[in-house]
PDB file of N, CA and C in Angstrom:
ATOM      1  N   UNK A   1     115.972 154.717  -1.830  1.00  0.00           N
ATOM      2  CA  UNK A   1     114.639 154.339  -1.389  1.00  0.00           C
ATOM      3  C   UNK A   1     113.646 154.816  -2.457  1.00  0.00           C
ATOM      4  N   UNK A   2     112.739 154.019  -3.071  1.00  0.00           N
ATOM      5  CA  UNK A   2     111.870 154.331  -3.599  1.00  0.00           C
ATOM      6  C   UNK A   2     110.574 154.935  -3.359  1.00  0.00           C
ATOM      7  N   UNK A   3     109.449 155.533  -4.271  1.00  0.00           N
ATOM      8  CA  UNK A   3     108.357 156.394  -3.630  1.00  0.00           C
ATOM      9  C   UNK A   3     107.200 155.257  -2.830  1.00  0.00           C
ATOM     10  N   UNK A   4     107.408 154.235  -3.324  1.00  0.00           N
ATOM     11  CA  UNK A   4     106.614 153.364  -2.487  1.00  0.00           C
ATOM     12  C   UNK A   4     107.117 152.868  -0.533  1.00  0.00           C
ATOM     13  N   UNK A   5     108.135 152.330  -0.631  1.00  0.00           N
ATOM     14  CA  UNK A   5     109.221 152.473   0.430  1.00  0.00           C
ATOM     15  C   UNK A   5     108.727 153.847   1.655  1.00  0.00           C
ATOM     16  N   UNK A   6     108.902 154.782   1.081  1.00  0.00           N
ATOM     17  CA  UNK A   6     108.955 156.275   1.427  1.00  0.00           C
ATOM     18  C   UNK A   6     107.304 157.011   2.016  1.00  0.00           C
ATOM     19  N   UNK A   7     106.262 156.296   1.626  1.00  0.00           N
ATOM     20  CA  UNK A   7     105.028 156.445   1.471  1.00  0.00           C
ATOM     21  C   UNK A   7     105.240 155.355   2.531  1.00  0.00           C
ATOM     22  N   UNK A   8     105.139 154.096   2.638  1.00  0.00           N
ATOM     23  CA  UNK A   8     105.371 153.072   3.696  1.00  0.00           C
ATOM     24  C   UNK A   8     105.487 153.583   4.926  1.00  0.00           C
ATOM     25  N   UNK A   9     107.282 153.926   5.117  1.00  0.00           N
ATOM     26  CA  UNK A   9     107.839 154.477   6.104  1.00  0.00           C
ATOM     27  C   UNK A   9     106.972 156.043   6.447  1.00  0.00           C
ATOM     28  N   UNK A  10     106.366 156.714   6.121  1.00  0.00           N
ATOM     29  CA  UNK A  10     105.698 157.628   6.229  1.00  0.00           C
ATOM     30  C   UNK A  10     104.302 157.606   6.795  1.00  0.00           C
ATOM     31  N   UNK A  11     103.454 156.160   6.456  1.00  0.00           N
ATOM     32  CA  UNK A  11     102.231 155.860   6.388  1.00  0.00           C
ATOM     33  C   UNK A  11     102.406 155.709   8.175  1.00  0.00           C
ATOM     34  N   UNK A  12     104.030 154.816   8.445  1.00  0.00           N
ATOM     35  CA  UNK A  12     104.047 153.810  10.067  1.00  0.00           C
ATOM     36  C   UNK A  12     104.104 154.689  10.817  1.00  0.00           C
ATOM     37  N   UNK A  13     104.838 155.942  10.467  1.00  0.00           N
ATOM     38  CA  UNK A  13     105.620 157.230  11.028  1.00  0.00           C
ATOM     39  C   UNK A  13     104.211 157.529  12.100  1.00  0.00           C
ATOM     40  N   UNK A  14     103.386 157.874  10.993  1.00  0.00           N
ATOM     41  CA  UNK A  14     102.279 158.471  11.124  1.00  0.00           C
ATOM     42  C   UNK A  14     100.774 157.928  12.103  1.00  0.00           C
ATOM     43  N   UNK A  15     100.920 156.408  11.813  1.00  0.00           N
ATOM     44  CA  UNK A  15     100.384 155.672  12.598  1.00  0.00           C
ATOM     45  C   UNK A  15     100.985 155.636  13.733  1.00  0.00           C
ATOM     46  N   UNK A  16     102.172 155.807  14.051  1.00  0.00           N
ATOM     47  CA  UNK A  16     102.965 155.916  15.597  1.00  0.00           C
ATOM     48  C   UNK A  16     102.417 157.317  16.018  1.00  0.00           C
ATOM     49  N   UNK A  17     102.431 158.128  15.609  1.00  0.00           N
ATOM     50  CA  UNK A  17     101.972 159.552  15.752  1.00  0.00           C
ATOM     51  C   UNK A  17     100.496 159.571  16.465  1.00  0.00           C
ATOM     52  N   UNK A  18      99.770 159.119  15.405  1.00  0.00           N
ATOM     53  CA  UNK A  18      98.522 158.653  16.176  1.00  0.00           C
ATOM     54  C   UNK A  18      98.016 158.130  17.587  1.00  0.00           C
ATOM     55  N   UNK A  19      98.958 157.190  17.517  1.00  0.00           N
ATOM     56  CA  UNK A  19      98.906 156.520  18.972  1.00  0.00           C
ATOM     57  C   UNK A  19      99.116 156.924  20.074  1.00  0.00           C
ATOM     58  N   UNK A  20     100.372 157.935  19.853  1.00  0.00           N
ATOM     59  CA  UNK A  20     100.521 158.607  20.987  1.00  0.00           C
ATOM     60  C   UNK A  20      99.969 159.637  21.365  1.00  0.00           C
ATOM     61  N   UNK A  21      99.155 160.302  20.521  1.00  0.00           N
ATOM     62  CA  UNK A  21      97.741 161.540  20.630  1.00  0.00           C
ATOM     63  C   UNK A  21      96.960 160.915  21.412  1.00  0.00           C
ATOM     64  N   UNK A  22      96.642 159.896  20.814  1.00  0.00           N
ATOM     65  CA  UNK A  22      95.442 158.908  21.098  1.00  0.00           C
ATOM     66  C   UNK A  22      95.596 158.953  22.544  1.00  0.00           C
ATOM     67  N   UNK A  23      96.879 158.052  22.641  1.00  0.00           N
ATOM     68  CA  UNK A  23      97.038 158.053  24.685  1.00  0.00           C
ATOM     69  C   UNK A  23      97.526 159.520  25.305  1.00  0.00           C
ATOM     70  N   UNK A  24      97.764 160.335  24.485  1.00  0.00           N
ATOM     71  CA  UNK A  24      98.052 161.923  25.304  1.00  0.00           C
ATOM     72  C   UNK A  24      96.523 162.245  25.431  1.00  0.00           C
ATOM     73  N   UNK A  25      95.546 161.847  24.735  1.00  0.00           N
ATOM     74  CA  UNK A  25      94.323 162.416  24.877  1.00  0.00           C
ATOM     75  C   UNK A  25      93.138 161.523  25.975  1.00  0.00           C
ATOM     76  N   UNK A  26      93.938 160.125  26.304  1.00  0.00           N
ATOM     77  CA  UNK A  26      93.129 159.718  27.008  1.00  0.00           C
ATOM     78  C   UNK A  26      93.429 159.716  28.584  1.00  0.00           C
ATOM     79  N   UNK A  27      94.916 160.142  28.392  1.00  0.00           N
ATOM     80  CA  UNK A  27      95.337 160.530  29.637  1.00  0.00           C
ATOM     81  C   UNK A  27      95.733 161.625  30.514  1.00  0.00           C
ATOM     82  N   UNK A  28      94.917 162.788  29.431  1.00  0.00           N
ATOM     83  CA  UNK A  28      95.259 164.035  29.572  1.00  0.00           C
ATOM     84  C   UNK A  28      94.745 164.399  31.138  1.00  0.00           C
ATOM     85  N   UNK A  29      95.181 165.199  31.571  1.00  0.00           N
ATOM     86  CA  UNK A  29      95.157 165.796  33.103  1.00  0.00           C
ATOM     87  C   UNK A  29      94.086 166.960  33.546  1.00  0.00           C
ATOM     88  N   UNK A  30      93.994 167.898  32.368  1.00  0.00           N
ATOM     89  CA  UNK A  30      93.300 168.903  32.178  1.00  0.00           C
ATOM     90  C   UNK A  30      92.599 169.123  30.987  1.00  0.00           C
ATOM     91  N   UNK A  31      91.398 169.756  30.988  1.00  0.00           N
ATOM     92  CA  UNK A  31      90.818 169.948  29.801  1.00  0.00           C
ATOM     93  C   UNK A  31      91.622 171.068  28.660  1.00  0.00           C
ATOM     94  N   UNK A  32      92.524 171.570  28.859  1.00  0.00           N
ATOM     95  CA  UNK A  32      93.360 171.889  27.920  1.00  0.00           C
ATOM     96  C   UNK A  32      94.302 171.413  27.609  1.00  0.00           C
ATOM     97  N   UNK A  33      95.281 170.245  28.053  1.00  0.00           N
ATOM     98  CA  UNK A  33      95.981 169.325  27.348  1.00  0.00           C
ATOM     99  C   UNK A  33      94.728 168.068  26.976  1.00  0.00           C
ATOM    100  N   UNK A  34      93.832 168.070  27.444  1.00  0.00           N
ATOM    101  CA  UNK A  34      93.055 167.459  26.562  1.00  0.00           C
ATOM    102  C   UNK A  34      92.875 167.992  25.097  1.00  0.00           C
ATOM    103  N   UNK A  35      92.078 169.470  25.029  1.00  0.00           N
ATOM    104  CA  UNK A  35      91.932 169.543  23.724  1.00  0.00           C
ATOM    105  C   UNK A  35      93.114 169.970  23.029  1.00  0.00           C
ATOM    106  N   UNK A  36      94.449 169.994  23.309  1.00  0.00           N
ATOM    107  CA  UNK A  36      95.781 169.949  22.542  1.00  0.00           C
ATOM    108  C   UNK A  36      95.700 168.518  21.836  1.00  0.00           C
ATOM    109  N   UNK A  37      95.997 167.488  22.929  1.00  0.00           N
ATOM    110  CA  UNK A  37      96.547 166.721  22.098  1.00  0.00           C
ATOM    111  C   UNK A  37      95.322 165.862  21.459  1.00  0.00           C
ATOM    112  N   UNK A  38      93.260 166.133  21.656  1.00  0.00           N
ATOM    113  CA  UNK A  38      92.719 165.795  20.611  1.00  0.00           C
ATOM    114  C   UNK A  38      92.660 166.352  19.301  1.00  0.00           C
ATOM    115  N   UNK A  39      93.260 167.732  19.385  1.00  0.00           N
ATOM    116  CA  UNK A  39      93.402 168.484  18.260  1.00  0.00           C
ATOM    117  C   UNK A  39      94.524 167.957  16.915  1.00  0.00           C
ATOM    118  N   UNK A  40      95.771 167.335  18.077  1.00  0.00           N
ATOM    119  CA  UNK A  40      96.930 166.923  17.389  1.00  0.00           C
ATOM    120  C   UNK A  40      96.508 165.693  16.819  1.00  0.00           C
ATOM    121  N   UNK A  41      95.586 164.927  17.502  1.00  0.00           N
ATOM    122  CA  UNK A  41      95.020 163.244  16.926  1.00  0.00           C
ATOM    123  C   UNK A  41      94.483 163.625  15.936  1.00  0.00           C
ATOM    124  N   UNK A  42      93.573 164.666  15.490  1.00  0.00           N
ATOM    125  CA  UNK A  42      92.315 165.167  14.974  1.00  0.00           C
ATOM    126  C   UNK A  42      93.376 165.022  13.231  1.00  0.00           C
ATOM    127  N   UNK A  43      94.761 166.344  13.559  1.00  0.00           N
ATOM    128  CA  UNK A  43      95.556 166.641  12.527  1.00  0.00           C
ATOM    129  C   UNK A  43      96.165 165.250  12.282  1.00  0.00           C
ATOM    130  N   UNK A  44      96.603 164.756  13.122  1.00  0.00           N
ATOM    131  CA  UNK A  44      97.667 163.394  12.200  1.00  0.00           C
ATOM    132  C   UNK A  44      96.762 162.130  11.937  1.00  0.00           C
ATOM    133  N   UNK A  45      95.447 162.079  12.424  1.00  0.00           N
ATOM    134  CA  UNK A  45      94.674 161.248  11.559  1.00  0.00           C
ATOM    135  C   UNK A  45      94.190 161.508  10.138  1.00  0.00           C
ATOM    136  N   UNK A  46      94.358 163.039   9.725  1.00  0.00           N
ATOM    137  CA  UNK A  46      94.065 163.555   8.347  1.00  0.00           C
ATOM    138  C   UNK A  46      94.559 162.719   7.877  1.00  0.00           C
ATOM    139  N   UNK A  47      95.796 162.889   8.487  1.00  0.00           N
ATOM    140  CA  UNK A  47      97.727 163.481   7.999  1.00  0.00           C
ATOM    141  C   UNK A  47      97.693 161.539   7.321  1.00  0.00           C
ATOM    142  N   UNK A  48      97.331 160.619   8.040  1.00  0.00           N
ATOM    143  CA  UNK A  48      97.842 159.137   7.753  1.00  0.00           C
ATOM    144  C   UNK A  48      96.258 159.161   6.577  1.00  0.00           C
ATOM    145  N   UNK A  49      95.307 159.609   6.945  1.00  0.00           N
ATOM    146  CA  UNK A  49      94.323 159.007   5.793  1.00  0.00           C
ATOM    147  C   UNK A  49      95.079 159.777   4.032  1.00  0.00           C
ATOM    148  N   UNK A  50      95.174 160.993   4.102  1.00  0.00           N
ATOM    149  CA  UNK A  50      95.858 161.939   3.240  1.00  0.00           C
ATOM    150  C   UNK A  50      96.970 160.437   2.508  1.00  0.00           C
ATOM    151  N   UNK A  51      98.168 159.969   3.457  1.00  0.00           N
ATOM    152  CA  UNK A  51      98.625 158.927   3.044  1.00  0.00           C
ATOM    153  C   UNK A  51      98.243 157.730   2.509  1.00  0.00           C
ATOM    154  N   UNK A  52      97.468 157.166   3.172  1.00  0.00           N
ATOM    155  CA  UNK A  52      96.448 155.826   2.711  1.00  0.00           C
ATOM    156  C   UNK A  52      95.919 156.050   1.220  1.00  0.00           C
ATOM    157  N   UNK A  53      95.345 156.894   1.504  1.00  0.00           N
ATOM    158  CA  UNK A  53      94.842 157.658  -0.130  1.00  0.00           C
ATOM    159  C   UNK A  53      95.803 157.184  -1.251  1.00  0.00           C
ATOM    160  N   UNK A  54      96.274 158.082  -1.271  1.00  0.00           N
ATOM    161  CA  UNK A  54      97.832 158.240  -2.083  1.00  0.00           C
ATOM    162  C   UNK A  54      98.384 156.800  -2.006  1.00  0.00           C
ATOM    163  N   UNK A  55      98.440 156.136  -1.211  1.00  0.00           N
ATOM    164  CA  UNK A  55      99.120 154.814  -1.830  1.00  0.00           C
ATOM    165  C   UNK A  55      97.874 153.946  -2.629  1.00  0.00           C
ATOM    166  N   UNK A  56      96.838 153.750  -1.353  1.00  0.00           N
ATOM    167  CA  UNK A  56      95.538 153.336  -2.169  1.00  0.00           C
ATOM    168  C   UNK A  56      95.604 153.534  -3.452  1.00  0.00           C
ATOM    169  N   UNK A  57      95.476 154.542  -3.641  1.00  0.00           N
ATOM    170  CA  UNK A  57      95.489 154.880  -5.600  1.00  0.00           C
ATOM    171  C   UNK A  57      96.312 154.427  -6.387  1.00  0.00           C
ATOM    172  N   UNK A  58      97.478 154.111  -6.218  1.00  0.00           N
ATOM    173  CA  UNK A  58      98.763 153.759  -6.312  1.00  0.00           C
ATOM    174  C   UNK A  58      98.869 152.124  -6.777  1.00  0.00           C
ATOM    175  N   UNK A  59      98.108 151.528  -5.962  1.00  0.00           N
ATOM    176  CA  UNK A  59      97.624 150.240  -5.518  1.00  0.00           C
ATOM    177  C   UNK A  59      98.758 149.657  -4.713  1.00  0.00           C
ATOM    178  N   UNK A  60      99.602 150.251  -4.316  1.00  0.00           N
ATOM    179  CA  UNK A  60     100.906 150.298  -3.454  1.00  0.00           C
ATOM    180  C   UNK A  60     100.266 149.744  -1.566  1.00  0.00           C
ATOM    181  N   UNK A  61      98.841 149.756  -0.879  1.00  0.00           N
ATOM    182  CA  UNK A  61      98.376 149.371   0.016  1.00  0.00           C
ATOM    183  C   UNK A  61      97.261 148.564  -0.207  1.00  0.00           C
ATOM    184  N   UNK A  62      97.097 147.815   0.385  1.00  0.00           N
ATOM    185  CA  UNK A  62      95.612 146.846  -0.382  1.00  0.00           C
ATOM    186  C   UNK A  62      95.584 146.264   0.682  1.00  0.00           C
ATOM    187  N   UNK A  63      94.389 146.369   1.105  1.00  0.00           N
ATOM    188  CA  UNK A  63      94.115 145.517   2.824  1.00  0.00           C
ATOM    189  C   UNK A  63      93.759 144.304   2.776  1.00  0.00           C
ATOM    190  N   UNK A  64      94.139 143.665   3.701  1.00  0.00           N
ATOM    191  CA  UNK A  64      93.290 142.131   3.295  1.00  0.00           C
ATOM    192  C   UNK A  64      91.909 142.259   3.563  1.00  0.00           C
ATOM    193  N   UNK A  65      91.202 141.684   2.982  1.00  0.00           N
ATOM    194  CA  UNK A  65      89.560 141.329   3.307  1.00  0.00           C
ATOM    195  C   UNK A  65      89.690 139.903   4.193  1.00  0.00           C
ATOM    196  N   UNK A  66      89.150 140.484   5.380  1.00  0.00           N
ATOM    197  CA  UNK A  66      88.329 139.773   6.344  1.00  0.00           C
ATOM    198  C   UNK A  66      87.327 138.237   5.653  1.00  0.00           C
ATOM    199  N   UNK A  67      87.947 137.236   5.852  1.00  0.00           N
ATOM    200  CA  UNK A  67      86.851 136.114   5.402  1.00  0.00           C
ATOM    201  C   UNK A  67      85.470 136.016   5.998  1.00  0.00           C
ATOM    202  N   UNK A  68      84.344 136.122   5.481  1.00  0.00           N
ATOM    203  CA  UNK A  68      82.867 136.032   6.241  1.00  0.00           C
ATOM    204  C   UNK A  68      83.131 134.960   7.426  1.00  0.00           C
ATOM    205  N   UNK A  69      83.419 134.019   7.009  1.00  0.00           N
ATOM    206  CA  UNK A  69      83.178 132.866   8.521  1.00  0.00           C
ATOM    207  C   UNK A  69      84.156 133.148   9.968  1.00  0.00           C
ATOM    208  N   UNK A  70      85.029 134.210   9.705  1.00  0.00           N
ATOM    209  CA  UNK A  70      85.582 134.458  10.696  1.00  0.00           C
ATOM    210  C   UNK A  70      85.251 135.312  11.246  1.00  0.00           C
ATOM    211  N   UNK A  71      84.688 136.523  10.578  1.00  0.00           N
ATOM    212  CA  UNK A  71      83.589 137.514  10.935  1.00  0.00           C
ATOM    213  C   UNK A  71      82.511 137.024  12.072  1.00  0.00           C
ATOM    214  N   UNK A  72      81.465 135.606  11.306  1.00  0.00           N
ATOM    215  CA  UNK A  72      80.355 135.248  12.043  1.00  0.00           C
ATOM    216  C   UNK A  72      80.983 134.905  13.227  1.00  0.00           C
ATOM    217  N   UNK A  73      82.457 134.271  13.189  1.00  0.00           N
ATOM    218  CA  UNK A  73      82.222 133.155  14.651  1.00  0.00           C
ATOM    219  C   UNK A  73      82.979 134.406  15.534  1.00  0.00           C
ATOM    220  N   UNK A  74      83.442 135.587  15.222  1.00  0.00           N
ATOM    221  CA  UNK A  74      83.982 136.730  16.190  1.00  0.00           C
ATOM    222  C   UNK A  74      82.878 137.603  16.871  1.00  0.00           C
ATOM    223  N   UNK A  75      81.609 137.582  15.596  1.00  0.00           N
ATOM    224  CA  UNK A  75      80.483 138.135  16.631  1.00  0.00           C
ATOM    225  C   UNK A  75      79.769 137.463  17.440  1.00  0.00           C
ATOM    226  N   UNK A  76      79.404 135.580  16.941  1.00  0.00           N
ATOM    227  CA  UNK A  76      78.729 134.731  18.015  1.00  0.00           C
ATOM    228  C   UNK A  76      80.099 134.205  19.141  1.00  0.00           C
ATOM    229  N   UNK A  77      80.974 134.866  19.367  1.00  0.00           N
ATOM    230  CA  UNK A  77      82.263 134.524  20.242  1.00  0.00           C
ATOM    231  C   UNK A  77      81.605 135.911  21.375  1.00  0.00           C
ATOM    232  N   UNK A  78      82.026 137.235  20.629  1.00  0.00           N
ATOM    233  CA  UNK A  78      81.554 138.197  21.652  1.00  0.00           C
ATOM    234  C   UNK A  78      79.840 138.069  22.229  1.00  0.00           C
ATOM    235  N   UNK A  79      79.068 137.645  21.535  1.00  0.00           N
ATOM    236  CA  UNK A  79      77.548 137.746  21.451  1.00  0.00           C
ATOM    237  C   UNK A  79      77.258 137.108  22.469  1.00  0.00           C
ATOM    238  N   UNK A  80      78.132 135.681  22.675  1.00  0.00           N
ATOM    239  CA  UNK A  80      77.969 134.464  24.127  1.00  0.00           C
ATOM    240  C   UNK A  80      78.566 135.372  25.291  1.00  0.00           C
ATOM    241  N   UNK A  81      79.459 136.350  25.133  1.00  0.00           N
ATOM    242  CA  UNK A  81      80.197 136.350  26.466  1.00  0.00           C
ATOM    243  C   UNK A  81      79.538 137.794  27.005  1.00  0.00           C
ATOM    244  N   UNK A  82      79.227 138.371  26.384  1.00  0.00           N
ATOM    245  CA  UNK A  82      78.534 139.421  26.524  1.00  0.00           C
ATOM    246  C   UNK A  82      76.554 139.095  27.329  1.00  0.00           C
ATOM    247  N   UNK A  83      76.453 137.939  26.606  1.00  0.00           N
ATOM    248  CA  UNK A  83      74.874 137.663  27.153  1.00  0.00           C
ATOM    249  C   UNK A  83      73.658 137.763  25.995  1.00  0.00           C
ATOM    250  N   UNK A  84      73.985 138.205  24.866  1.00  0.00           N
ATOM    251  CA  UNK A  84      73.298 138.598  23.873  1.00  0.00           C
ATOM    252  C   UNK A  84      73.083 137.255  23.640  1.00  0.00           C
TER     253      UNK A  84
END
């Protein structure tokens, strides 16, 4: 496996990690497994930007850019249903 590969598998690892903070923290029971597992979201969101970085630089991740006209018609889509 190569360092790109490895950074990949590390980046998803990490984004899974996230998620499940995310829902340990929104479904926490008590205000101290609350601030556990926002603490743990807090650390493994470093933890995946720390990654992003590092490939970013790399040029190993490159996001797609969003086209403008799909942008406009997603905010006049929410803007109608909302009432705005």
């Amino acid at each position: 496996m190569d360092d790109k590969n490895l950074m990949e598998n590390m980046l998803q690892l990490e984004k899974g990690v996230c998620d499940l903070f995310l829902h340990g923290t929104i479904e926490s029971a008590t205000p101290k497994v609350h601030q556990a597992f926002s603490a743990a979201l807090t650390s493994a969101l470093s933890a995946q930007d720390t990654i992003y970085t590092k490939m970013s630089d790399k040029g190993w991740y490159q996001p797609e850019q969003a086209e403008g006209n799909k942008i406009t018609a997603l905010k006049q889509k929410y803007a109608s249903q909302s009432g705005n």
